[in-house]
PDB file of N, CA and C in Angstrom:
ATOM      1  N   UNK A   1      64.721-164.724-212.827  1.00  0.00           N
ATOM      2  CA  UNK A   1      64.936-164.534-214.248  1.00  0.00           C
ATOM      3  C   UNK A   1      63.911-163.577-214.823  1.00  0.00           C
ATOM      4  N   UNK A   2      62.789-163.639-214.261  1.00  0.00           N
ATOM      5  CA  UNK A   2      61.594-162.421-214.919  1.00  0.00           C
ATOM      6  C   UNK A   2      62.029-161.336-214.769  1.00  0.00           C
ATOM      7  N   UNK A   3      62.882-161.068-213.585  1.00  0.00           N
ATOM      8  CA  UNK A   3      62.853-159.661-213.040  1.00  0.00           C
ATOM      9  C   UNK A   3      64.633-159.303-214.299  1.00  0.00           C
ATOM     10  N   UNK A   4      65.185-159.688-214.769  1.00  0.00           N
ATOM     11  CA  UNK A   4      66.952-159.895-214.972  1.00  0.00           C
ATOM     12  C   UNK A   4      66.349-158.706-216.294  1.00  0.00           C
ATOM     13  N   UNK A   5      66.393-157.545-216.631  1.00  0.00           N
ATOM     14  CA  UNK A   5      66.391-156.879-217.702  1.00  0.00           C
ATOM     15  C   UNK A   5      67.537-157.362-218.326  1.00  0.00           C
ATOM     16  N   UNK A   6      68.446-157.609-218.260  1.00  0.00           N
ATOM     17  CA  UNK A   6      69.850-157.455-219.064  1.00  0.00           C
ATOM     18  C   UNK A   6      69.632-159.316-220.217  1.00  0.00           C
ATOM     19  N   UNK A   7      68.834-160.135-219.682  1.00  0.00           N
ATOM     20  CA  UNK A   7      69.239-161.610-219.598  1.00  0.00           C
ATOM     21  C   UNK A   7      70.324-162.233-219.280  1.00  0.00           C
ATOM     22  N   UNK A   8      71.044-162.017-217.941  1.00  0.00           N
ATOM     23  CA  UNK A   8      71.935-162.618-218.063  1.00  0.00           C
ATOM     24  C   UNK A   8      72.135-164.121-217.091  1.00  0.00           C
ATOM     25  N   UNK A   9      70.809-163.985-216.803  1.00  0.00           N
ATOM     26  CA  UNK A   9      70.027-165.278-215.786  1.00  0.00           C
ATOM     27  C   UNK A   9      69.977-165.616-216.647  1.00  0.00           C
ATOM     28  N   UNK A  10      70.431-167.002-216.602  1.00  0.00           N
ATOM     29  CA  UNK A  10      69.462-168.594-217.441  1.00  0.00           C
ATOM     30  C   UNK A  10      69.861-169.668-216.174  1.00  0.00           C
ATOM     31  N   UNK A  11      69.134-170.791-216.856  1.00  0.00           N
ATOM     32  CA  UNK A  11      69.097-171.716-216.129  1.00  0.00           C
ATOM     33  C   UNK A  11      69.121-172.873-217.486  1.00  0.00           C
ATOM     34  N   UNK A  12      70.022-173.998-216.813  1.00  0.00           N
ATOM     35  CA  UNK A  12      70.924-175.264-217.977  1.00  0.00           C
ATOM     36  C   UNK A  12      70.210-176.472-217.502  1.00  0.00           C
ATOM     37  N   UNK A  13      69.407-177.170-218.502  1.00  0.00           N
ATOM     38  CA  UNK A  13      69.150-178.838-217.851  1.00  0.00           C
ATOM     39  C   UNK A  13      69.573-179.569-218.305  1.00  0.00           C
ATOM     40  N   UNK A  14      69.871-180.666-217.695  1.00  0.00           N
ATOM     41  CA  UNK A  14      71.295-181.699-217.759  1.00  0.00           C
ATOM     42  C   UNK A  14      70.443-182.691-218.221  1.00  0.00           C
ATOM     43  N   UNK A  15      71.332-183.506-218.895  1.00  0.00           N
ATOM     44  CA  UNK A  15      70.319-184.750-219.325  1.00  0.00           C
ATOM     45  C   UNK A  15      71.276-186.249-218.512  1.00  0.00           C
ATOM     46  N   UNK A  16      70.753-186.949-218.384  1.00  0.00           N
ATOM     47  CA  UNK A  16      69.262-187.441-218.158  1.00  0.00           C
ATOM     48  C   UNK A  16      68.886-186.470-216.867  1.00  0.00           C
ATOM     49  N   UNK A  17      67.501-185.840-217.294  1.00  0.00           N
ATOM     50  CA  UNK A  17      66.790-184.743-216.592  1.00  0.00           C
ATOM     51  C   UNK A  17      66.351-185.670-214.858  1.00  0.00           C
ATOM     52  N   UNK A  18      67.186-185.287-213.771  1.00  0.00           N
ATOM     53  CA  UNK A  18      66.498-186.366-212.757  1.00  0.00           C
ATOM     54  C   UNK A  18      65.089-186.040-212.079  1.00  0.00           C
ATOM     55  N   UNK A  19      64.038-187.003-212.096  1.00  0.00           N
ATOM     56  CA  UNK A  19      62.534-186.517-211.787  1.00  0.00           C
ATOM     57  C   UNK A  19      62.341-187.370-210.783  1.00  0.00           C
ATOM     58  N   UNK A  20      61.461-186.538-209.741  1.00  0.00           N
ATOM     59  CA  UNK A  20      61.162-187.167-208.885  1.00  0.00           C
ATOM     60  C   UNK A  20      59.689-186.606-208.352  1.00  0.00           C
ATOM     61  N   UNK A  21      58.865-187.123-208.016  1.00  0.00           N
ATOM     62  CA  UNK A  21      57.332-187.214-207.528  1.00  0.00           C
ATOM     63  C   UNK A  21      57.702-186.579-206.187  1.00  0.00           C
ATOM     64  N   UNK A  22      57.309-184.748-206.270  1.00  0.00           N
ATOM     65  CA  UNK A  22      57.713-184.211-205.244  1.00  0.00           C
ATOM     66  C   UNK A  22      56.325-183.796-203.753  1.00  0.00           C
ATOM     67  N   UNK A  23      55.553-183.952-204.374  1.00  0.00           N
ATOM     68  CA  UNK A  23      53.974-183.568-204.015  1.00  0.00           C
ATOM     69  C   UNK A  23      53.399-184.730-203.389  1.00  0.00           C
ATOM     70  N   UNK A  24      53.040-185.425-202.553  1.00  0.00           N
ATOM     71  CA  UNK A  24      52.133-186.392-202.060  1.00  0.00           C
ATOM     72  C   UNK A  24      50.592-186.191-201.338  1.00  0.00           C
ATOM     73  N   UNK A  25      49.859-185.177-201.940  1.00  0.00           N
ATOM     74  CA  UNK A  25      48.878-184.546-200.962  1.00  0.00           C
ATOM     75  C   UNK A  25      48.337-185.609-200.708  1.00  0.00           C
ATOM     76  N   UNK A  26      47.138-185.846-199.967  1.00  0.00           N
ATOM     77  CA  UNK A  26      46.368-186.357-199.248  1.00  0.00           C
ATOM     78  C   UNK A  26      45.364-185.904-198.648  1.00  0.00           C
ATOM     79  N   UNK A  27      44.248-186.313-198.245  1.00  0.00           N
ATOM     80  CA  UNK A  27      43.178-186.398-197.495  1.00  0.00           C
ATOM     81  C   UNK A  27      42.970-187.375-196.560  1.00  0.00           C
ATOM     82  N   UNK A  28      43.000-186.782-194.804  1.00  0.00           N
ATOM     83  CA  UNK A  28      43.206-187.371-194.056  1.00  0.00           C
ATOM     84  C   UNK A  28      41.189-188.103-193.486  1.00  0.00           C
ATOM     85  N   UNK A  29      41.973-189.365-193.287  1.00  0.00           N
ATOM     86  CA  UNK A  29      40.814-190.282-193.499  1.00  0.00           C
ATOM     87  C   UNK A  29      39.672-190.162-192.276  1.00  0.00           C
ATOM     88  N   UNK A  30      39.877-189.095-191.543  1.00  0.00           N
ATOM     89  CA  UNK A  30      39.470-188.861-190.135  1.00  0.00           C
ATOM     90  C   UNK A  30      39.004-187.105-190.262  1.00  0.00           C
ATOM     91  N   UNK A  31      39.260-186.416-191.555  1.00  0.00           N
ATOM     92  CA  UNK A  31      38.748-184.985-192.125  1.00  0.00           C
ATOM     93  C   UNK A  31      37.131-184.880-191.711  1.00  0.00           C
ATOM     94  N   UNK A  32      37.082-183.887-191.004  1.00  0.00           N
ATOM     95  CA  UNK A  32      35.552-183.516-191.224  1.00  0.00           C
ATOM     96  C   UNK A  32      34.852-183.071-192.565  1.00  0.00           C
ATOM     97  N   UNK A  33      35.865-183.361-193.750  1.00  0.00           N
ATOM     98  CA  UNK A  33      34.781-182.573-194.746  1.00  0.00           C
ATOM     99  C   UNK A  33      35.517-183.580-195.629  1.00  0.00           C
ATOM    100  N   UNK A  34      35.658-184.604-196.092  1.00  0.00           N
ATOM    101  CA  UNK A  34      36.900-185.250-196.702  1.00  0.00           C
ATOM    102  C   UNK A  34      36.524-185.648-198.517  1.00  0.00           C
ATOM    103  N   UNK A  35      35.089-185.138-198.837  1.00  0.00           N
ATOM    104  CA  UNK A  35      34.780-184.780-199.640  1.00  0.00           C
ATOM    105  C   UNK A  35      35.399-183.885-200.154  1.00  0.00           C
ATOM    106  N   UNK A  36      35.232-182.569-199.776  1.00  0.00           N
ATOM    107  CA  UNK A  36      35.795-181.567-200.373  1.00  0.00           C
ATOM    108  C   UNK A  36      37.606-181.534-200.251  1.00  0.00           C
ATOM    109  N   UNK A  37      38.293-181.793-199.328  1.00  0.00           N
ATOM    110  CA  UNK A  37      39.229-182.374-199.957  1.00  0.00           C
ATOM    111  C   UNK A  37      39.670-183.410-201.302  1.00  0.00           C
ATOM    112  N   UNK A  38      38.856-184.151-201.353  1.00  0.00           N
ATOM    113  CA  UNK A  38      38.644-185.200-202.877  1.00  0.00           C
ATOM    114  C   UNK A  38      38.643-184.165-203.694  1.00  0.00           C
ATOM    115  N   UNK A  39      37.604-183.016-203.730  1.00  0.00           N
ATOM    116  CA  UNK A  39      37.249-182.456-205.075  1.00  0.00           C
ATOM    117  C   UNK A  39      38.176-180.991-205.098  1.00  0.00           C
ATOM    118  N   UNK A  40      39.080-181.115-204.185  1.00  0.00           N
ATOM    119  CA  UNK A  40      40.223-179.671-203.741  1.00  0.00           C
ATOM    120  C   UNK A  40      41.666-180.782-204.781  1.00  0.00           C
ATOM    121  N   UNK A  41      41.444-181.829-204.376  1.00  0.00           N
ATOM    122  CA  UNK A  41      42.788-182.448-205.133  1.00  0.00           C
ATOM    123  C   UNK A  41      42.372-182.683-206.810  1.00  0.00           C
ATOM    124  N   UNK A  42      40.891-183.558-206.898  1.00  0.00           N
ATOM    125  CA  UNK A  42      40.629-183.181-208.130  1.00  0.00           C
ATOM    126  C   UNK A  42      40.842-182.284-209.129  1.00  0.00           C
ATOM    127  N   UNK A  43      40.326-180.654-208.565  1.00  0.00           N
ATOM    128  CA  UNK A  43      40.633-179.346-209.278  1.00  0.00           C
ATOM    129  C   UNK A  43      41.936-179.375-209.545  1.00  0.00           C
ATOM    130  N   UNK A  44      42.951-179.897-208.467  1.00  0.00           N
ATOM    131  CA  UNK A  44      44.757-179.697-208.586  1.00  0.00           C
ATOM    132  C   UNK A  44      45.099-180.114-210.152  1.00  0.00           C
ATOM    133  N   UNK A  45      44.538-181.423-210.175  1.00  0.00           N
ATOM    134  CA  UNK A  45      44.703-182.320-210.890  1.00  0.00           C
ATOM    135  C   UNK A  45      44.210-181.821-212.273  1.00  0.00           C
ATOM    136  N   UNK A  46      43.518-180.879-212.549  1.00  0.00           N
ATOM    137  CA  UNK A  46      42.765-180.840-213.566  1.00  0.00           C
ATOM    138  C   UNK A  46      43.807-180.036-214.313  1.00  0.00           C
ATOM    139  N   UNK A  47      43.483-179.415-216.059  1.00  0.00           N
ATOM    140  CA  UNK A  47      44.187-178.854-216.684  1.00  0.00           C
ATOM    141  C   UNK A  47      43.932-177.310-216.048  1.00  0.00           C
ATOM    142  N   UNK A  48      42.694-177.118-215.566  1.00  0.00           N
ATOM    143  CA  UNK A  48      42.938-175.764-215.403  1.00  0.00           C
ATOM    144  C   UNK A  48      43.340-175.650-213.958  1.00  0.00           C
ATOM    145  N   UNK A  49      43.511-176.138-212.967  1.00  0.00           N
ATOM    146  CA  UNK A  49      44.320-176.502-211.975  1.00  0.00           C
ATOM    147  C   UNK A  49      45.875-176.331-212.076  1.00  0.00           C
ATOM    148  N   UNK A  50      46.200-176.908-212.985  1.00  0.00           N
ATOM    149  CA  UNK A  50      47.474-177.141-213.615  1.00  0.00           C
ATOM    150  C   UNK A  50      48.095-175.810-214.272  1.00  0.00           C
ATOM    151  N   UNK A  51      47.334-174.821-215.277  1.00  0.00           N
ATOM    152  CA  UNK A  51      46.866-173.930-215.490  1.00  0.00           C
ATOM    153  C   UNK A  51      48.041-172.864-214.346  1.00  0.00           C
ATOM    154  N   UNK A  52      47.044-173.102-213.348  1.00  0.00           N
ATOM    155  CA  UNK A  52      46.924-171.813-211.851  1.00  0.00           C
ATOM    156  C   UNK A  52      48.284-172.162-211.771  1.00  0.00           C
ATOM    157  N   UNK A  53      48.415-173.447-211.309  1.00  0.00           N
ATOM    158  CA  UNK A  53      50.128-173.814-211.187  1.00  0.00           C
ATOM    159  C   UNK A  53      50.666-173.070-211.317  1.00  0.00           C
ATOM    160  N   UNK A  54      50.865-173.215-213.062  1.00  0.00           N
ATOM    161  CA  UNK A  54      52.072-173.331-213.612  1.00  0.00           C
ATOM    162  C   UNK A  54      52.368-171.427-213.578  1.00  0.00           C
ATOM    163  N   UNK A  55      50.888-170.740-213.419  1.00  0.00           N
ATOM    164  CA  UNK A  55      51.336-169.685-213.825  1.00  0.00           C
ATOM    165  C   UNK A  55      51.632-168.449-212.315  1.00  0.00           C
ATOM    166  N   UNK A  56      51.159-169.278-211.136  1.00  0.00           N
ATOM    167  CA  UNK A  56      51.665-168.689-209.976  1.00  0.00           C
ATOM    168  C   UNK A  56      53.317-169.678-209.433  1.00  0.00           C
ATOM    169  N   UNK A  57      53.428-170.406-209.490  1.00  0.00           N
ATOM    170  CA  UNK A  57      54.471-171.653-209.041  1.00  0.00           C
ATOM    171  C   UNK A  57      55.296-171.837-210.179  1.00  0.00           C
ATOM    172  N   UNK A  58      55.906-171.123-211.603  1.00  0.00           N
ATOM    173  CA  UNK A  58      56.449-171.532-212.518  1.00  0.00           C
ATOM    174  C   UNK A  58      57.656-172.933-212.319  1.00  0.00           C
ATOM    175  N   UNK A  59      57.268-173.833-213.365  1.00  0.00           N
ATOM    176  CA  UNK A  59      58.050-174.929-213.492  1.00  0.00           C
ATOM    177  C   UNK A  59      57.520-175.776-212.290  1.00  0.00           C
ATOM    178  N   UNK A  60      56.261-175.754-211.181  1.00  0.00           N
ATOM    179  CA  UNK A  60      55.652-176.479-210.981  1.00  0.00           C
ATOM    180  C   UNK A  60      54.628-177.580-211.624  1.00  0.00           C
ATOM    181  N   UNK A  61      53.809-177.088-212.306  1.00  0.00           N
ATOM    182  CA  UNK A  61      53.121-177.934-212.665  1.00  0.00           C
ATOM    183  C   UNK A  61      53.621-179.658-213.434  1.00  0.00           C
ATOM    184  N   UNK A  62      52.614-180.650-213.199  1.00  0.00           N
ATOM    185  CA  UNK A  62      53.163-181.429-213.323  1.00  0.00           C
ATOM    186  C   UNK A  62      53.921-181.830-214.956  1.00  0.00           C
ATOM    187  N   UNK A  63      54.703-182.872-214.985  1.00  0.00           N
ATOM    188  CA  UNK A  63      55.312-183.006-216.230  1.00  0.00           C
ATOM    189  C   UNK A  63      54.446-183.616-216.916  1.00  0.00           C
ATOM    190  N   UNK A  64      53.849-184.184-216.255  1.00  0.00           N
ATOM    191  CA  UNK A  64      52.514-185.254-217.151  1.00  0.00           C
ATOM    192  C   UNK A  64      51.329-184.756-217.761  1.00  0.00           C
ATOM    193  N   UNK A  65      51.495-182.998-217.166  1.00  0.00           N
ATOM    194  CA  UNK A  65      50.268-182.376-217.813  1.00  0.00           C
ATOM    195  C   UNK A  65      50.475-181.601-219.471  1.00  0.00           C
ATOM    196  N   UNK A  66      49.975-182.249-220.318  1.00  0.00           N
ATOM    197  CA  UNK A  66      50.538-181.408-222.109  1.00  0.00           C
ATOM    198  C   UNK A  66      50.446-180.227-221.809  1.00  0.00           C
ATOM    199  N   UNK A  67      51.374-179.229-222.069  1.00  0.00           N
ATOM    200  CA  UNK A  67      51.494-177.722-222.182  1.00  0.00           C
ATOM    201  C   UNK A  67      51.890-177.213-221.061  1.00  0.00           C
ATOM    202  N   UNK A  68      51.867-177.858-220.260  1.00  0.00           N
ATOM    203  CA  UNK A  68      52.627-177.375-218.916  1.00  0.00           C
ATOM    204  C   UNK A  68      53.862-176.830-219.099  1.00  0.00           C
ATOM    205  N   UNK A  69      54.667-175.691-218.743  1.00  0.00           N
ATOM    206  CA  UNK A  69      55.581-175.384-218.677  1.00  0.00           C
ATOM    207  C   UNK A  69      56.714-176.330-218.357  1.00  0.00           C
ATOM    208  N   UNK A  70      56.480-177.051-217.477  1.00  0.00           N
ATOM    209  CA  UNK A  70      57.789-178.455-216.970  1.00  0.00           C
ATOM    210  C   UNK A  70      57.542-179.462-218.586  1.00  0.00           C
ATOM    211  N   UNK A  71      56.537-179.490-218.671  1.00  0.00           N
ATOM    212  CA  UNK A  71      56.444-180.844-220.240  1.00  0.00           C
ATOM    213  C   UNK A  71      56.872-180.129-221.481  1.00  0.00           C
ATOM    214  N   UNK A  72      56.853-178.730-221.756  1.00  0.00           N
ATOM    215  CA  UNK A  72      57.609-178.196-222.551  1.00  0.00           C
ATOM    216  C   UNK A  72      58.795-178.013-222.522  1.00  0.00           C
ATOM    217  N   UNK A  73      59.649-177.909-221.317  1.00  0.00           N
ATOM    218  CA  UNK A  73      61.066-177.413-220.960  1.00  0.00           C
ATOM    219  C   UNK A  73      61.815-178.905-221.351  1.00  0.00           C
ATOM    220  N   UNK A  74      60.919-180.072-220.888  1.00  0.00           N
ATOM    221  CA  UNK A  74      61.572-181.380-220.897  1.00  0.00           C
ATOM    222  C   UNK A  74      61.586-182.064-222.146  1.00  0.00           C
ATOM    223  N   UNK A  75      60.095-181.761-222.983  1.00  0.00           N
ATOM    224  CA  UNK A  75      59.888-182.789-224.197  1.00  0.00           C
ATOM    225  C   UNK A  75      61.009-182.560-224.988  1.00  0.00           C
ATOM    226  N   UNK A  76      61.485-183.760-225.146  1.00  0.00           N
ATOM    227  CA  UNK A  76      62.318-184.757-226.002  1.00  0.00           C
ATOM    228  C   UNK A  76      63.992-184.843-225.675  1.00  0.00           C
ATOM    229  N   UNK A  77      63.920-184.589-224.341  1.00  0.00           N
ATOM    230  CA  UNK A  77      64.753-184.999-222.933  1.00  0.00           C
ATOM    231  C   UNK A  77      65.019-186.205-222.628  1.00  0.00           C
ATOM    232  N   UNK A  78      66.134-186.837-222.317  1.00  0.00           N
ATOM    233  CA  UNK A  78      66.268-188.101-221.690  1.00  0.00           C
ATOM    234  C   UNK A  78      66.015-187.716-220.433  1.00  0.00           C
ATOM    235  N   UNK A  79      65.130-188.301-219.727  1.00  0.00           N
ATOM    236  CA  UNK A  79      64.705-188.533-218.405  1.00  0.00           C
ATOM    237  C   UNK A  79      65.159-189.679-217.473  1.00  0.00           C
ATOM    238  N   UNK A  80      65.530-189.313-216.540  1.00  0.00           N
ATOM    239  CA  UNK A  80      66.106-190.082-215.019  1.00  0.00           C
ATOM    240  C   UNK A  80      64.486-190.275-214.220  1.00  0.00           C
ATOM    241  N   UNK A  81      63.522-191.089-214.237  1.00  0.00           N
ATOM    242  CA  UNK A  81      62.167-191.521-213.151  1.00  0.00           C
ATOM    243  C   UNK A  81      62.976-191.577-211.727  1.00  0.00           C
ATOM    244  N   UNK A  82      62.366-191.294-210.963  1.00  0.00           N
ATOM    245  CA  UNK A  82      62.670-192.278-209.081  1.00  0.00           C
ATOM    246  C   UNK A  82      60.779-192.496-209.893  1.00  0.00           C
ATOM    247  N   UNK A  83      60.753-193.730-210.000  1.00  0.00           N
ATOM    248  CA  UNK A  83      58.499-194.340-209.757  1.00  0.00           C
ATOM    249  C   UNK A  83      58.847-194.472-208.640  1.00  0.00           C
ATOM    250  N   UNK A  84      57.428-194.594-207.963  1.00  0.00           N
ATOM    251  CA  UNK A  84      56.935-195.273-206.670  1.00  0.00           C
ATOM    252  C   UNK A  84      57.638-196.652-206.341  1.00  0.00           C
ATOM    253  N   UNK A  85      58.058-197.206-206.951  1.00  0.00           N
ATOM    254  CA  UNK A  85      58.555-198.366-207.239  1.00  0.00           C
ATOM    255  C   UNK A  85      60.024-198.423-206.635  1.00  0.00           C
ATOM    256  N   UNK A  86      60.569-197.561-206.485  1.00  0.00           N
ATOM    257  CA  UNK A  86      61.652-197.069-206.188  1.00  0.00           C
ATOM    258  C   UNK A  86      62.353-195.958-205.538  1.00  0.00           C
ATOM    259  N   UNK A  87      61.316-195.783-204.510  1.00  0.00           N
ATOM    260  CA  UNK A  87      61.430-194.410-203.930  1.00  0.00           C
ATOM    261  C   UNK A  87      62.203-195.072-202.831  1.00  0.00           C
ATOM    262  N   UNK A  88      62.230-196.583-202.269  1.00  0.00           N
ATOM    263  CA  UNK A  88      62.863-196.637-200.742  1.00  0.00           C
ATOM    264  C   UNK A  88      64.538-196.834-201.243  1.00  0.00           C
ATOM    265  N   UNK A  89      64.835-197.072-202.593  1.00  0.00           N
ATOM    266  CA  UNK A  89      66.378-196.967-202.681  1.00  0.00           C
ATOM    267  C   UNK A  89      66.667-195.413-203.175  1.00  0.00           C
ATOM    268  N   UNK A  90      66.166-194.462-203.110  1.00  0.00           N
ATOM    269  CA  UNK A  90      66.405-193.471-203.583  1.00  0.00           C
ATOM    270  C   UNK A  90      67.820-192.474-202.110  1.00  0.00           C
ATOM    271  N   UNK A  91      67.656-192.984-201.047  1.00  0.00           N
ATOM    272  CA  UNK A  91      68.909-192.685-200.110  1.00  0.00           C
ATOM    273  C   UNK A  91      70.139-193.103-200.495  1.00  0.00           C
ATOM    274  N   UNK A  92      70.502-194.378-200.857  1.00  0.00           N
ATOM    275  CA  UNK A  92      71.023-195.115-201.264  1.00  0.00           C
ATOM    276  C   UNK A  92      71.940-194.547-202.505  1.00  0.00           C
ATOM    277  N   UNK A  93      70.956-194.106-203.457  1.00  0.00           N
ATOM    278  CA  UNK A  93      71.172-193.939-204.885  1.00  0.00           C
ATOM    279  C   UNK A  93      72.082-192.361-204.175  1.00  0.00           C
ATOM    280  N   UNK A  94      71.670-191.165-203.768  1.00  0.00           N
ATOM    281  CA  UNK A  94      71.845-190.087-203.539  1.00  0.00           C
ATOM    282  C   UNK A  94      73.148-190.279-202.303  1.00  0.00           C
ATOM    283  N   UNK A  95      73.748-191.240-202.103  1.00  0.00           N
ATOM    284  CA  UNK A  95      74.986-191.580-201.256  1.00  0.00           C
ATOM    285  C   UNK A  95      75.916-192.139-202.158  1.00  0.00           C
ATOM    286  N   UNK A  96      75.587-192.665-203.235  1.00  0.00           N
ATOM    287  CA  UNK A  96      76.291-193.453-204.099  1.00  0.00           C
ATOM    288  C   UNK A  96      76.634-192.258-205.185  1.00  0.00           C
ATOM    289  N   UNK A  97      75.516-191.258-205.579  1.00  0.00           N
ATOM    290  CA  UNK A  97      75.895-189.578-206.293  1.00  0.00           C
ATOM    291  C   UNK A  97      76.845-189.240-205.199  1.00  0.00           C
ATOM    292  N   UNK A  98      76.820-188.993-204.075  1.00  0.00           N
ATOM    293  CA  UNK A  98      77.555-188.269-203.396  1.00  0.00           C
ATOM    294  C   UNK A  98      79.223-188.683-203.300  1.00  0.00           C
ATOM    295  N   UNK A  99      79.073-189.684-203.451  1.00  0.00           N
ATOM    296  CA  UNK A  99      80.477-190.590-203.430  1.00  0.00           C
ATOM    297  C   UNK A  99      81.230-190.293-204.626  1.00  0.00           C
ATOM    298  N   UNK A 100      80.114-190.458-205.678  1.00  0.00           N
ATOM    299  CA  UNK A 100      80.853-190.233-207.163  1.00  0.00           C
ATOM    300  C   UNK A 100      81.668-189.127-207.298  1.00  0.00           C
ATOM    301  N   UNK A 101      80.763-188.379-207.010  1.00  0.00           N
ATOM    302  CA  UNK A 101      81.218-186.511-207.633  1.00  0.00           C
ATOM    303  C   UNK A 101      82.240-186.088-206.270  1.00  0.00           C
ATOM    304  N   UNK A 102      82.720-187.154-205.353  1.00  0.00           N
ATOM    305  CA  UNK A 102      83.921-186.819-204.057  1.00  0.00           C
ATOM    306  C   UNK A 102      82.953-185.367-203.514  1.00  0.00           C
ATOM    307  N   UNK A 103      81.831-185.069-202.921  1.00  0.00           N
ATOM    308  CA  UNK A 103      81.795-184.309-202.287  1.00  0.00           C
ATOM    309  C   UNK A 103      82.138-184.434-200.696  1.00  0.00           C
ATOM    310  N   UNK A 104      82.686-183.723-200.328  1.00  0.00           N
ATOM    311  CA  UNK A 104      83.081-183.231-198.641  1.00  0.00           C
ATOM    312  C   UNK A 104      81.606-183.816-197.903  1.00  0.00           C
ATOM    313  N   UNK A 105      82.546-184.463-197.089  1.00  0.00           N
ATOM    314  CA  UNK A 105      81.643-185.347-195.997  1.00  0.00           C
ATOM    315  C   UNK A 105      81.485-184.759-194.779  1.00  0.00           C
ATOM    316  N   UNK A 106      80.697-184.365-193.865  1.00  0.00           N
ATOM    317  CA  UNK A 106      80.493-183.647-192.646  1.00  0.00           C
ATOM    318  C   UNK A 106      81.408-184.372-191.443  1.00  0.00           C
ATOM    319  N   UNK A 107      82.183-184.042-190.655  1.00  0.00           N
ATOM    320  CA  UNK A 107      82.757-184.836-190.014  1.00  0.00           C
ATOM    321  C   UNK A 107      82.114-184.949-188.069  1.00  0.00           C
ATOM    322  N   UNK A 108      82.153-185.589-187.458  1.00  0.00           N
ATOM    323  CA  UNK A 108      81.674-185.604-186.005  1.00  0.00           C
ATOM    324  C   UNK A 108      83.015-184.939-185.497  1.00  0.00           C
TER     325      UNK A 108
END
């Protein structure tokens, strides 16, 4: 869409907007430096972290961060969560979409 001189790119969000916790970094507990991993996820985390995001990765940064490009596109959106809470029925849920909308099933 940056590059579209004419505008004839857009992009439509549907409501309820579906969100899902796409990122799980980590620091592996066996790291030779596992400090600086802590303070590599910290920076992520921070506004100006968030910042770098949003402005190399557009529509990355998180929704939870104010001014973020994703928390502006969404605020005052009905939102669809998967929480942590609910991530192991989320196959389930995405077979039960698939069923709805009759998409073509792969056959053996």
């Amino acid at each position: 869409m940056g590059k579209d001189r004419g505008g004839s790119l857009a992009y439509k969000v549907i409501e309820p907007v579906p969100l899902r916790i796409k990122d799980t970094p980590a620091v592996l507990k066996t790291a030779s430096s596992p400090h600086v991993g802590l303070l590599w996820l910290e920076f992520q985390a921070s506004q100006e972290g968030q910042a770098i995001i949003d402005e190399y990765e557009p529509i990355s940064a998180s929704f939870y961060t104010p001014g973020s490009a994703l928390e502006k596109l969404l605020k005052g959106k009905k939102l669809s969560l998967v929480d942590w809470q609910n991530q192991h029925l989320k196959q389930t849920w995405m077979a039960k979409i698939v069923e709805a909308f009759g998409f073509p099933k792969a056959e053996k």
